[in-house]
N, C-alpha and C. Protein backbone atom coordinates (compact mmCIF):
# COMPACT_ATOMS: atom_id res chain seq x y z
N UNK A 1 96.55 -35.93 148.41
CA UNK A 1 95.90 -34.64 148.38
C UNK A 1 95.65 -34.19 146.94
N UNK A 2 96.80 -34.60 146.40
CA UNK A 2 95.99 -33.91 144.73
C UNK A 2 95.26 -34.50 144.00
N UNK A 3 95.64 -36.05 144.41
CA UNK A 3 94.34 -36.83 144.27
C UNK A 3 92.66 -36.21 143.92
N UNK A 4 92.27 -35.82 145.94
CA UNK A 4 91.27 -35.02 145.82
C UNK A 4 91.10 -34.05 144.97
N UNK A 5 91.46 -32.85 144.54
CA UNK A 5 91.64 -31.75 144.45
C UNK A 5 91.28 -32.12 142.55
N UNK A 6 92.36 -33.22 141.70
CA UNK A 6 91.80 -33.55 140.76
C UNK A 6 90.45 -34.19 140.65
N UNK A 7 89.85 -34.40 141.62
CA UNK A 7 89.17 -35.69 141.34
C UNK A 7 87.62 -34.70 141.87
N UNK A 8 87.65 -33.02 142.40
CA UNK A 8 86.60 -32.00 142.59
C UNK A 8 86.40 -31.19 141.30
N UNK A 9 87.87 -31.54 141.04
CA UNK A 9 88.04 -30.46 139.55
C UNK A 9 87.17 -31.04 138.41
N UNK A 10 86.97 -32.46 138.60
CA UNK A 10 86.60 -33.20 137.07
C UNK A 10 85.04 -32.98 137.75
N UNK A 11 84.55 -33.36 138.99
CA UNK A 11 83.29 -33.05 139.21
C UNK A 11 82.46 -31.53 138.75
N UNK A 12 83.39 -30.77 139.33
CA UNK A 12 83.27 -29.33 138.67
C UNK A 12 82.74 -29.01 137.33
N UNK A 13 83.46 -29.79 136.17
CA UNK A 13 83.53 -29.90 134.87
C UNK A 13 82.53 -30.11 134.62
N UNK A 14 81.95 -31.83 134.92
CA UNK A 14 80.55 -32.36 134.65
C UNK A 14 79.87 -31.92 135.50
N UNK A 15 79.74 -30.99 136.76
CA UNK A 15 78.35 -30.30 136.60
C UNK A 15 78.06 -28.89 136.01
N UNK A 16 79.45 -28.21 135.25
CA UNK A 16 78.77 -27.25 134.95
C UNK A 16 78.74 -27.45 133.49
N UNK A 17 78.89 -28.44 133.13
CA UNK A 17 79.35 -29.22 131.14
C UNK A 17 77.70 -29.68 131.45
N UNK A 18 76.56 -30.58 132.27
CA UNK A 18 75.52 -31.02 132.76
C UNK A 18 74.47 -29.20 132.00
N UNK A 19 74.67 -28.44 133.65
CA UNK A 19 74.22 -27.07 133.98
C UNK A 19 73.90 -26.82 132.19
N UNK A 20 74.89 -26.33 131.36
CA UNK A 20 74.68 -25.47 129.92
C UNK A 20 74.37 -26.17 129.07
N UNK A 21 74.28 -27.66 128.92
CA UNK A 21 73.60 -28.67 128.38
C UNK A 21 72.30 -28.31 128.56
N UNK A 22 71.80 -28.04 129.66
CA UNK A 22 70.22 -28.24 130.21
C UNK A 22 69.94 -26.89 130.01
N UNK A 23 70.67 -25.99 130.17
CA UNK A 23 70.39 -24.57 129.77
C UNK A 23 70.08 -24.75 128.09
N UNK A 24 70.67 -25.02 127.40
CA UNK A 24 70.52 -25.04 125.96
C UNK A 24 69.33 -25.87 125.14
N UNK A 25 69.16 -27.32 126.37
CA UNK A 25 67.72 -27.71 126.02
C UNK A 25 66.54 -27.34 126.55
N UNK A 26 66.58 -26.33 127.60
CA UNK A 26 65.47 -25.28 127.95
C UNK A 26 64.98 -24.25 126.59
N UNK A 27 66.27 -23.59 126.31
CA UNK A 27 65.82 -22.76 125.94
C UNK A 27 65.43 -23.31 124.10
N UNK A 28 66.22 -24.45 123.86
CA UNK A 28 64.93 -24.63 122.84
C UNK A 28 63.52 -25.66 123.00
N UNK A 29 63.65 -25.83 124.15
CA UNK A 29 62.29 -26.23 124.21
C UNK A 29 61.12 -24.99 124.59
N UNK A 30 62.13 -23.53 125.10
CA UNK A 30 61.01 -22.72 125.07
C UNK A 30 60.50 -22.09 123.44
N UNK A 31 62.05 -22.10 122.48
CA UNK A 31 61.50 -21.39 121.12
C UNK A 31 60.53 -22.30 120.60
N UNK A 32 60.84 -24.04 120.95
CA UNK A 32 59.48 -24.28 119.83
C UNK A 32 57.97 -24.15 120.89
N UNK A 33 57.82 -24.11 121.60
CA UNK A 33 56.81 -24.35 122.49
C UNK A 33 56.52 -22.20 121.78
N UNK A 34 57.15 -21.36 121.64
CA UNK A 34 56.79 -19.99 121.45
C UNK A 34 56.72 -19.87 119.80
N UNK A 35 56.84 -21.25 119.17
CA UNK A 35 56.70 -21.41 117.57
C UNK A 35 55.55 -22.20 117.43
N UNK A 36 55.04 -22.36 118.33
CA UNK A 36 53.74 -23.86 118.75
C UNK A 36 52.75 -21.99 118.63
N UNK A 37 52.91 -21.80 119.60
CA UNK A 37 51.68 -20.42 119.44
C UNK A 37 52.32 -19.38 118.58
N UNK A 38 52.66 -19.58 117.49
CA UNK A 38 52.79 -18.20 116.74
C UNK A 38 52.54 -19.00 115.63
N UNK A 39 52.33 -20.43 115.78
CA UNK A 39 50.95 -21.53 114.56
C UNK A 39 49.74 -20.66 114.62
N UNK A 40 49.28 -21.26 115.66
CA UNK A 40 47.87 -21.31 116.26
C UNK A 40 47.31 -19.88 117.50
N UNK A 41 48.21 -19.76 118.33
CA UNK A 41 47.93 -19.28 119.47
C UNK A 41 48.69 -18.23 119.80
N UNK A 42 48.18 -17.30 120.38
CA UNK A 42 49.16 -15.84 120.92
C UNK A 42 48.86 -15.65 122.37
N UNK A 43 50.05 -15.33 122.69
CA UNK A 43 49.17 -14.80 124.47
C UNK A 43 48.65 -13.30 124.07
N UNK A 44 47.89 -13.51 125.13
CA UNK A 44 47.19 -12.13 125.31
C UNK A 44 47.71 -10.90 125.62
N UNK A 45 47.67 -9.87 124.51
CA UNK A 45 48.45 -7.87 124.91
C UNK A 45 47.75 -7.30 125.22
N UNK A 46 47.60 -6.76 126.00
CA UNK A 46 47.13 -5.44 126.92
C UNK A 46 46.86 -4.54 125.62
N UNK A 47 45.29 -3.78 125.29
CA UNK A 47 45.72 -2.66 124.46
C UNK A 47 45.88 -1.54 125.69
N UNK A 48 46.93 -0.44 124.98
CA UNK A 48 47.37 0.87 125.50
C UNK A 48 46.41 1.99 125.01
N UNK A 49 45.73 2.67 125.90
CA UNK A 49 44.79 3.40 125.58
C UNK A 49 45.49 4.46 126.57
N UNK A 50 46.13 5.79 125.81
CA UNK A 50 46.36 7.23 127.14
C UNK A 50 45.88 7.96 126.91
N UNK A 51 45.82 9.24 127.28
CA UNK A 51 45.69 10.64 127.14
C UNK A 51 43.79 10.43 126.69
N UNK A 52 44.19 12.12 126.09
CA UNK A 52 42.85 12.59 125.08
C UNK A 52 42.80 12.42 124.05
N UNK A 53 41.68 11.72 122.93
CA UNK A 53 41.40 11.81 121.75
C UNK A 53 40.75 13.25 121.46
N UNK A 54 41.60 14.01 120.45
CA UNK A 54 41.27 14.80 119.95
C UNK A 54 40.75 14.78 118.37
N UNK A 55 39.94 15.29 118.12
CA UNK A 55 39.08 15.26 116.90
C UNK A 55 39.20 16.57 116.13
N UNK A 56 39.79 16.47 114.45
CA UNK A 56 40.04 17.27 113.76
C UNK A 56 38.67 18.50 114.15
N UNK A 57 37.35 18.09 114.26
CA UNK A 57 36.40 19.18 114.86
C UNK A 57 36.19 19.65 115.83
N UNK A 58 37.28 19.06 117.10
CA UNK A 58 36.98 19.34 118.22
C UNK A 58 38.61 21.15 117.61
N UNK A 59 39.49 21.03 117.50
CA UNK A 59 40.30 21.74 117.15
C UNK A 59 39.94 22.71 116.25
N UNK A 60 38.57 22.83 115.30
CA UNK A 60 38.50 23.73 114.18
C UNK A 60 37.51 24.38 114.96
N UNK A 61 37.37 23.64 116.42
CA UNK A 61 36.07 24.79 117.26
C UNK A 61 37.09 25.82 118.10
N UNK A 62 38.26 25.46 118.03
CA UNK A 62 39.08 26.38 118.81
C UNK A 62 39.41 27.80 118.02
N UNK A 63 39.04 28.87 118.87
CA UNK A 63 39.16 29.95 118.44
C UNK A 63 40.14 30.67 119.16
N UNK A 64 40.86 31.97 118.91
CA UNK A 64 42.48 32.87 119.66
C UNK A 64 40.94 33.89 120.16
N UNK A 65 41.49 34.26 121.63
CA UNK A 65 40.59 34.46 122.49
C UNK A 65 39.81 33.91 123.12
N UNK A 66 39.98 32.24 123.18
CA UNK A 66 38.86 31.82 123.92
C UNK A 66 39.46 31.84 125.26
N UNK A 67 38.77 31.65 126.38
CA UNK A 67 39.36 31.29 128.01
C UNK A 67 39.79 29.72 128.09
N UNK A 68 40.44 29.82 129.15
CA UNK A 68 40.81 28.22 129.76
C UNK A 68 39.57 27.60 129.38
N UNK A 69 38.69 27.62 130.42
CA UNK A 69 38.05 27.29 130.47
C UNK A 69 36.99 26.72 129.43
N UNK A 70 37.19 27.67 128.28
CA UNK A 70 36.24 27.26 127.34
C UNK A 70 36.92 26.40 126.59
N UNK A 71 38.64 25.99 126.42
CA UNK A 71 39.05 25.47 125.46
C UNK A 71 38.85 23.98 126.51
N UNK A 72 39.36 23.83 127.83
CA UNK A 72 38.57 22.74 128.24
C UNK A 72 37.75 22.16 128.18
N UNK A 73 36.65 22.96 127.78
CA UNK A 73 35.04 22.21 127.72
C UNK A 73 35.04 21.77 125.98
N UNK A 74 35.81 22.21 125.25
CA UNK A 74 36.36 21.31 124.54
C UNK A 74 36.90 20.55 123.66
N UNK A 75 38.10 20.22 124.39
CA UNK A 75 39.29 19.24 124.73
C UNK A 75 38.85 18.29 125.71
N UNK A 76 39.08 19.03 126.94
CA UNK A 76 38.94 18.39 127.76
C UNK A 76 40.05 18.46 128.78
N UNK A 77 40.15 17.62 129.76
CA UNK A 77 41.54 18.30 130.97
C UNK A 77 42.77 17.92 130.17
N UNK A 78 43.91 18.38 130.29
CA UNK A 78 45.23 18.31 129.59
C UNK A 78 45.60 17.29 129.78
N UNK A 79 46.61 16.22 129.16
CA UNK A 79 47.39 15.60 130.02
C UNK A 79 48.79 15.95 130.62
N UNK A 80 49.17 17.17 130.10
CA UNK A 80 50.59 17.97 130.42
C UNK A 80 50.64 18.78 130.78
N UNK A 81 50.62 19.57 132.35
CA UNK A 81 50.91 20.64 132.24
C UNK A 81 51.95 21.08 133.26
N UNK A 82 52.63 21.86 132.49
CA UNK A 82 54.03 21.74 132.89
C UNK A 82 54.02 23.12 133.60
N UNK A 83 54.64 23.07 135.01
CA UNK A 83 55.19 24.07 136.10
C UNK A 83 55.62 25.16 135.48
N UNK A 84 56.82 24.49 134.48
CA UNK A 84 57.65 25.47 134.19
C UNK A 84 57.37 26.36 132.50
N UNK A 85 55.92 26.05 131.97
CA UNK A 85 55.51 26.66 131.07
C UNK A 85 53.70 26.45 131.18
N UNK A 86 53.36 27.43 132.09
CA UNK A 86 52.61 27.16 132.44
C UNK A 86 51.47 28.27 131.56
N UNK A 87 51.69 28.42 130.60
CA UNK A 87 50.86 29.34 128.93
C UNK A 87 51.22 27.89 128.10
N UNK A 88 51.46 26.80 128.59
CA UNK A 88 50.87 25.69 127.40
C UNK A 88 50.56 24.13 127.72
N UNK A 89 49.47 23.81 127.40
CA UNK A 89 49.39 22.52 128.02
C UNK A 89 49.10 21.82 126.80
N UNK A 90 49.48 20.59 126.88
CA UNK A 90 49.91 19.25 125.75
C UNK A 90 49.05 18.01 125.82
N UNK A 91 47.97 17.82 124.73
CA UNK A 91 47.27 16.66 124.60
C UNK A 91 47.80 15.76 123.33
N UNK A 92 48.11 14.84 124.38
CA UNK A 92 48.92 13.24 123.76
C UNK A 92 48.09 11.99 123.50
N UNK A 93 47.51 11.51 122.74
CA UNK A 93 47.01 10.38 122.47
C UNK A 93 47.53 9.47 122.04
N UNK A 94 47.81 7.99 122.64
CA UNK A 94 48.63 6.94 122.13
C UNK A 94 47.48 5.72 122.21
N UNK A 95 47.53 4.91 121.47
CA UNK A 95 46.61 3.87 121.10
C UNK A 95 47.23 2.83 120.47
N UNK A 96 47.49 1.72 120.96
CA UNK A 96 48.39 0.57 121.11
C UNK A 96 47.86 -0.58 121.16
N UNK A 97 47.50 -1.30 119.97
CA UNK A 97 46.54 -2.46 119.69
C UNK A 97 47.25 -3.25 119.25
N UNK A 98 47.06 -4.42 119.43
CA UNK A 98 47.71 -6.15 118.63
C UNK A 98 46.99 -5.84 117.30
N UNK A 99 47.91 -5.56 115.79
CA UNK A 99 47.61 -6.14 114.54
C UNK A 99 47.57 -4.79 114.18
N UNK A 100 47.38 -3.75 115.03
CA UNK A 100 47.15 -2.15 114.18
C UNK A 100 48.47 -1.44 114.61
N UNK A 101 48.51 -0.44 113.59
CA UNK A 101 49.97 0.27 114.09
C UNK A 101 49.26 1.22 115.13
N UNK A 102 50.83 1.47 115.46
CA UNK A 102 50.32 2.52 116.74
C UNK A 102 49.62 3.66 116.43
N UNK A 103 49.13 4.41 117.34
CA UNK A 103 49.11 5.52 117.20
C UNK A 103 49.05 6.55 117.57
N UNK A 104 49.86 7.96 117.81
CA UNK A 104 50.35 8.85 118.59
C UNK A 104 50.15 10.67 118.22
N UNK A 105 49.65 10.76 118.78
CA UNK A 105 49.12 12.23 118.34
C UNK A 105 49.45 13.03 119.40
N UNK A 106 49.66 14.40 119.03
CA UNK A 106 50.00 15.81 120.02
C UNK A 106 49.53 16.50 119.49
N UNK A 107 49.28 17.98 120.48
CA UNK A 107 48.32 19.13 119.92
C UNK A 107 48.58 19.58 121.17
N UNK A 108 49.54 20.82 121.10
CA UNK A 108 49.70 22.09 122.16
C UNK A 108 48.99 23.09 121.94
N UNK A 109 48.44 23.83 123.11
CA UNK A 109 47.68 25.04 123.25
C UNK A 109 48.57 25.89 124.13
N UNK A 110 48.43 26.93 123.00
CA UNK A 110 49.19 28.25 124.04
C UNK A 110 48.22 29.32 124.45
N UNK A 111 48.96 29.69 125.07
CA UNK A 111 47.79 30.61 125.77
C UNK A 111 48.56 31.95 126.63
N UNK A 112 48.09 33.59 126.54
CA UNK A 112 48.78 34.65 127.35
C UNK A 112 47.57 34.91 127.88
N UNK A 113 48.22 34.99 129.44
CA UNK A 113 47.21 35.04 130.59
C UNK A 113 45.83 33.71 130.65
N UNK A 114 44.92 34.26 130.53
CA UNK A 114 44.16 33.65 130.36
C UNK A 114 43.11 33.24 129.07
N UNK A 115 43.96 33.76 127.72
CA UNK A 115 42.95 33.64 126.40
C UNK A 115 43.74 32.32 125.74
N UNK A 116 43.43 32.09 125.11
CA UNK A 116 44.10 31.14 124.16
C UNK A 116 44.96 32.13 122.94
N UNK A 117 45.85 31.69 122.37
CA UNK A 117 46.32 32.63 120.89
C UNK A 117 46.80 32.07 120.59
N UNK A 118 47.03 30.04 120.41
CA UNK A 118 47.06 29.27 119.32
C UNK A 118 47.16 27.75 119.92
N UNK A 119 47.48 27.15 118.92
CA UNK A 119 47.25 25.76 118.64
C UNK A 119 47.96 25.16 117.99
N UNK A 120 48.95 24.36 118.02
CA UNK A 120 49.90 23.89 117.34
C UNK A 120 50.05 21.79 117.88
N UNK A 121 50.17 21.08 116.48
CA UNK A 121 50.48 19.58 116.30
C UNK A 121 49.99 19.09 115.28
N UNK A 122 49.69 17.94 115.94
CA UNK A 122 49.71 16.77 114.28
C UNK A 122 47.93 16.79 113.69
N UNK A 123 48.17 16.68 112.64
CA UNK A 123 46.74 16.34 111.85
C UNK A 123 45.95 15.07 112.62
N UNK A 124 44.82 15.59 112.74
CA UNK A 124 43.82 15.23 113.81
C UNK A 124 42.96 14.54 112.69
N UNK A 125 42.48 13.33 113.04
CA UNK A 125 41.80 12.76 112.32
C UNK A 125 40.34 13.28 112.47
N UNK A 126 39.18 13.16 111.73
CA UNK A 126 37.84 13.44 112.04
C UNK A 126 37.36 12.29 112.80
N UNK A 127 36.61 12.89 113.25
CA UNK A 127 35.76 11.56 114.37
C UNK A 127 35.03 10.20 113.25
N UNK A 128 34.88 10.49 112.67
CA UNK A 128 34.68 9.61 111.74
C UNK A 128 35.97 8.44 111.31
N UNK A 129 36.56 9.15 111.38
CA UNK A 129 38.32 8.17 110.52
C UNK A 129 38.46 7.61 111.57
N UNK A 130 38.57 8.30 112.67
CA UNK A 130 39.27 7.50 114.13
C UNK A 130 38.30 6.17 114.22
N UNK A 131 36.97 6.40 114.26
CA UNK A 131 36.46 5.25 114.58
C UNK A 131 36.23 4.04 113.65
N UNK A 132 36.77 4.38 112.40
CA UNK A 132 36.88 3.17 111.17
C UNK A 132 38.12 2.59 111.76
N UNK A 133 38.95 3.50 111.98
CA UNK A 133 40.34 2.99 112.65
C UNK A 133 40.19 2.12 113.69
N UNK A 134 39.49 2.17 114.16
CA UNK A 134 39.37 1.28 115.50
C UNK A 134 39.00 -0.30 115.41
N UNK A 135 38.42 -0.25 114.34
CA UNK A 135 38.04 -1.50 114.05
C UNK A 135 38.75 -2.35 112.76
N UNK A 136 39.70 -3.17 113.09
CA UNK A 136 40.59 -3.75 112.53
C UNK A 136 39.91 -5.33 111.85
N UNK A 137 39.37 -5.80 112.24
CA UNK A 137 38.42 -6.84 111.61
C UNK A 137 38.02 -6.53 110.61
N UNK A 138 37.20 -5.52 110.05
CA UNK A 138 36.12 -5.51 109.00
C UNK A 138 37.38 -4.35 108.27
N UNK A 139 38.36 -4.73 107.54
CA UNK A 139 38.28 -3.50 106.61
C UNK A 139 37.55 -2.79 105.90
N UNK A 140 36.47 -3.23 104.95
CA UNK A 140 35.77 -2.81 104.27
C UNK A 140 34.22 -2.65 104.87
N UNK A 141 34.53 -2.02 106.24
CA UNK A 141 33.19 -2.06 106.56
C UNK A 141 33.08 -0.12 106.50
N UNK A 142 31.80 0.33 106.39
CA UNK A 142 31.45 1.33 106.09
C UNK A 142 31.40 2.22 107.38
N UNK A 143 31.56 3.30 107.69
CA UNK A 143 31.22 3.83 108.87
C UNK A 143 29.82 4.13 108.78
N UNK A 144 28.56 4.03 110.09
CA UNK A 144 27.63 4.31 110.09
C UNK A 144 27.47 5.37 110.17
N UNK A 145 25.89 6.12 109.67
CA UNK A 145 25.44 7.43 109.52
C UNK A 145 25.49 7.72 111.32
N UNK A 146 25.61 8.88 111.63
CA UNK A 146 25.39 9.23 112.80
C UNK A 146 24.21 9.91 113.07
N UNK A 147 23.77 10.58 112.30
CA UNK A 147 22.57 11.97 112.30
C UNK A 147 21.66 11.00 111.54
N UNK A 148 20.17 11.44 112.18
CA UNK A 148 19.04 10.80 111.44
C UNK A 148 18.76 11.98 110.51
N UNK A 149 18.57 11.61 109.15
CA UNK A 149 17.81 12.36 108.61
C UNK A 149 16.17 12.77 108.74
N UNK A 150 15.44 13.98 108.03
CA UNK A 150 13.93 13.96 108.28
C UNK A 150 13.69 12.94 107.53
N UNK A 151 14.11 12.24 106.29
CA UNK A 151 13.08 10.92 105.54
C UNK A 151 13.18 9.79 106.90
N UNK A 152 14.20 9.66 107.59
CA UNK A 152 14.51 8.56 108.57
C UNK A 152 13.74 8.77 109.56
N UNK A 153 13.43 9.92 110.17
CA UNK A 153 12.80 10.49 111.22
C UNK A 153 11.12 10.21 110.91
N UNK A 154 10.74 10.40 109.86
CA UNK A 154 9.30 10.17 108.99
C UNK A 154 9.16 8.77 109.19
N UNK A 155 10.27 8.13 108.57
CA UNK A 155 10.05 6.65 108.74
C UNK A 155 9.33 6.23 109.59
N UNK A 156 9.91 6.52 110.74
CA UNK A 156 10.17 6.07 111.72
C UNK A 156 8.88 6.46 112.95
N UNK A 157 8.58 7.39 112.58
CA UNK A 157 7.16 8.18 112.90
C UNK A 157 5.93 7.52 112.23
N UNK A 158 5.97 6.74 111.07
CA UNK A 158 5.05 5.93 110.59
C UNK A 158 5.20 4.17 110.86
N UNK A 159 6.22 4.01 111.24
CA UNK A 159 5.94 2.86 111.81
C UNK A 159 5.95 2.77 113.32
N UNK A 160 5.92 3.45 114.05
CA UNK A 160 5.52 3.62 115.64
C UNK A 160 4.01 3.38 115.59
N UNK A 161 3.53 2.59 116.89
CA UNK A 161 2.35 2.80 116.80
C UNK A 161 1.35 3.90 117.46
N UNK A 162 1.61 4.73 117.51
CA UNK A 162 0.55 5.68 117.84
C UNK A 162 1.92 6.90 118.28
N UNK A 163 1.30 8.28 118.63
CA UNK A 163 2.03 9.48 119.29
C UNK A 163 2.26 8.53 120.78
N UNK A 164 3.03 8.86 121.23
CA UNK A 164 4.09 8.60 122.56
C UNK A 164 3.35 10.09 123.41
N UNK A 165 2.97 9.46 124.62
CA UNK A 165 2.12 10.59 125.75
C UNK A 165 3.19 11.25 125.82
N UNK A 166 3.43 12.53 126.16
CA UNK A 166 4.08 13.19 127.25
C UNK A 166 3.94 12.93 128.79
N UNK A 167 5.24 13.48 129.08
CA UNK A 167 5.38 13.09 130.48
C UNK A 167 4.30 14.10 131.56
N UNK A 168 3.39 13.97 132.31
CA UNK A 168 2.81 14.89 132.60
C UNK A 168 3.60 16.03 133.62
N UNK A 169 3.74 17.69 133.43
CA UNK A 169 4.57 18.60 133.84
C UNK A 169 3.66 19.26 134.91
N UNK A 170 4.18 19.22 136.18
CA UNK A 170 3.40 19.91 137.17
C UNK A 170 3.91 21.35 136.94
N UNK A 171 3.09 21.98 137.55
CA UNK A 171 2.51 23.56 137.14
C UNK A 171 3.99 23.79 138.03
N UNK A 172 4.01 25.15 138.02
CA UNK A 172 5.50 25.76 138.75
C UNK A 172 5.03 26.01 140.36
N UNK A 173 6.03 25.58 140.83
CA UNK A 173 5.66 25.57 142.67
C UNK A 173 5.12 24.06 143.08
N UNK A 174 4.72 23.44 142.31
CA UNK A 174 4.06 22.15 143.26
C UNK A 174 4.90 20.65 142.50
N UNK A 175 5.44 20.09 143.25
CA UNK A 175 5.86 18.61 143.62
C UNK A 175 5.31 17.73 142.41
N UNK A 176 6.01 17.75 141.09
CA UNK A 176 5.34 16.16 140.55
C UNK A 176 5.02 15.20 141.03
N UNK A 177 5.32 14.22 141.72
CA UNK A 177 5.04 13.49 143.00
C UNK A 177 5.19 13.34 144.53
N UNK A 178 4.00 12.95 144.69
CA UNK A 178 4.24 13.21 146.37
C UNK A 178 5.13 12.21 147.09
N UNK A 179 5.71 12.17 147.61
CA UNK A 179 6.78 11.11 148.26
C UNK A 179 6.03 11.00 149.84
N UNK A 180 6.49 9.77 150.49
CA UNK A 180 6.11 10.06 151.68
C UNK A 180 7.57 10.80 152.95
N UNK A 181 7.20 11.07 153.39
CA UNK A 181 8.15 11.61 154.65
C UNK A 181 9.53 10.60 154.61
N UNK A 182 10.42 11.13 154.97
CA UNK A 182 11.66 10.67 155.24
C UNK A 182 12.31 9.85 156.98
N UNK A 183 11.46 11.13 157.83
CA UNK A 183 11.64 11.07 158.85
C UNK A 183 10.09 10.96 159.22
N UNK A 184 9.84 10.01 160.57
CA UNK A 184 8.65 9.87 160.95
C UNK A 184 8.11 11.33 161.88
N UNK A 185 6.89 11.73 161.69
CA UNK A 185 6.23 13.62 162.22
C UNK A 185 6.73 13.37 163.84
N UNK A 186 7.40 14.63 164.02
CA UNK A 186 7.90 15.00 165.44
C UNK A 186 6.74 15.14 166.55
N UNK A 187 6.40 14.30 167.72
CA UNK A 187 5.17 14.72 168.12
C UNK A 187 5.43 15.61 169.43
C-alpha cells in the first residue's frame, strides 16, 4: 500500500513540475511574440471619443441671464445632470487616441430657476487649437483658413464660367412643381 501511495505522490510531482514548466514557456513565448509587434506591429486601440466638445467661443457666447434653453442651443445637451443638483449640469470631454495624450475637459453651468448666473472649468481650447490637435501626423502642418475672404471670393467669381441661374421662385400661393396625384381620382 505505500508502495502505491509513493509511487501517485512522485506522479503528482512530475505533472505539476511538467504543468509550471509549460506555464513559464508560454508565457515567454507570449513576451517575445508581444516584443515581435512592438518592432513592427501594434494591435489595434479603440479611440475614446465622450461627451461635448466645448469651444473657448462657444463659452465667451455665454451670457448670466440667458435661459436653458438658450445655453443649450449653444453647448448643446449636457452630459450630467444630476437629480440631486438640479441648477447645474456638467460638460465632460474625454478624447483618447494611440500616440496623443489624453484629453479631458469640464465646464459646469449654474443656473437659479431658469437663467443661467455662471460658468465655471477648465480652459477651453479655440476651435482652431482643438482641431490642430487632432491631427497627430503632420506636426507642422498649418491650420486652414476657414472664412473666405472678398479677394478669395473675387477670385473665384472670375474664374467661374459665367453667373450661376437662379433657382426659379414661384409666386406666393402656387406649387413650384406640379407632382402627379398620390392616390388614383375617387370616381
Amino acid at each position: 500500500m505505500p508502495g502505491i501511495f509513493y509511487r501517485n505522490a512522485c506522479l503528482s510531482v512530475v505533472a505539476a513540475s511538467t504543468l509550471i514548466a509549460g506555464c513559464s514557456t508560454f508565457n515567454n513565448l507570449t513576451q517575445s511574440v508581444g516584443q515581435t509587434f512592438s518592432g513592427g506591429f501594434a494591435p489595434y486601440t479603440v479611440e475614446v471619443v465622450q461627451g461635448n466638445f466645448v469651444s473657448r467661443e462657444q463659452v465667451a457666447a455665454l451670457q448670466p441671464g440667458m435661459s436653458r434653453q438658450q445655453v443649450r442651443d449653444i453647448l448643446g445637451t449636457p452630459l450630467l445632470v444630476s437629480v440631486f443638483h438640479a441648477d447645474r449640469w456638467d460638460y465632460v470631454f474625454t478624447l483618447k487616441r494611440k500616440g496623443v495624450e489624453s484629453q479631458v475637459r469640464k465646464l459646469a453651468v449654474y443656473f437659479k430657476g431658469d437663467a443661467m448666473t455662471r460658468a465655471e472649468g477648465d480652459e477651453m481650447p479655440s476651435e482652431a487649437e482643438f482641431v490642430a490637435s487632432l491631427d497627430n501626423r503632420r506636426k507642422s502642418a498649418k491650420v486652414p483658413v476657414l472664412e473666405a475672404s472678398e479677394e478669395a471670393l473675387k477670385a473665384f467669381a472670375e474664374k467661374s464660367p459665367g453667373p450661376v441661374a437662379a433657382a426659379p421662385v414661384a409666386p406666393v400661393g402656387q406649387a413650384a412643381v406640379a407632382y402627379p396625384p398620390l392616390e388614383a381620382p375617387s370616381r
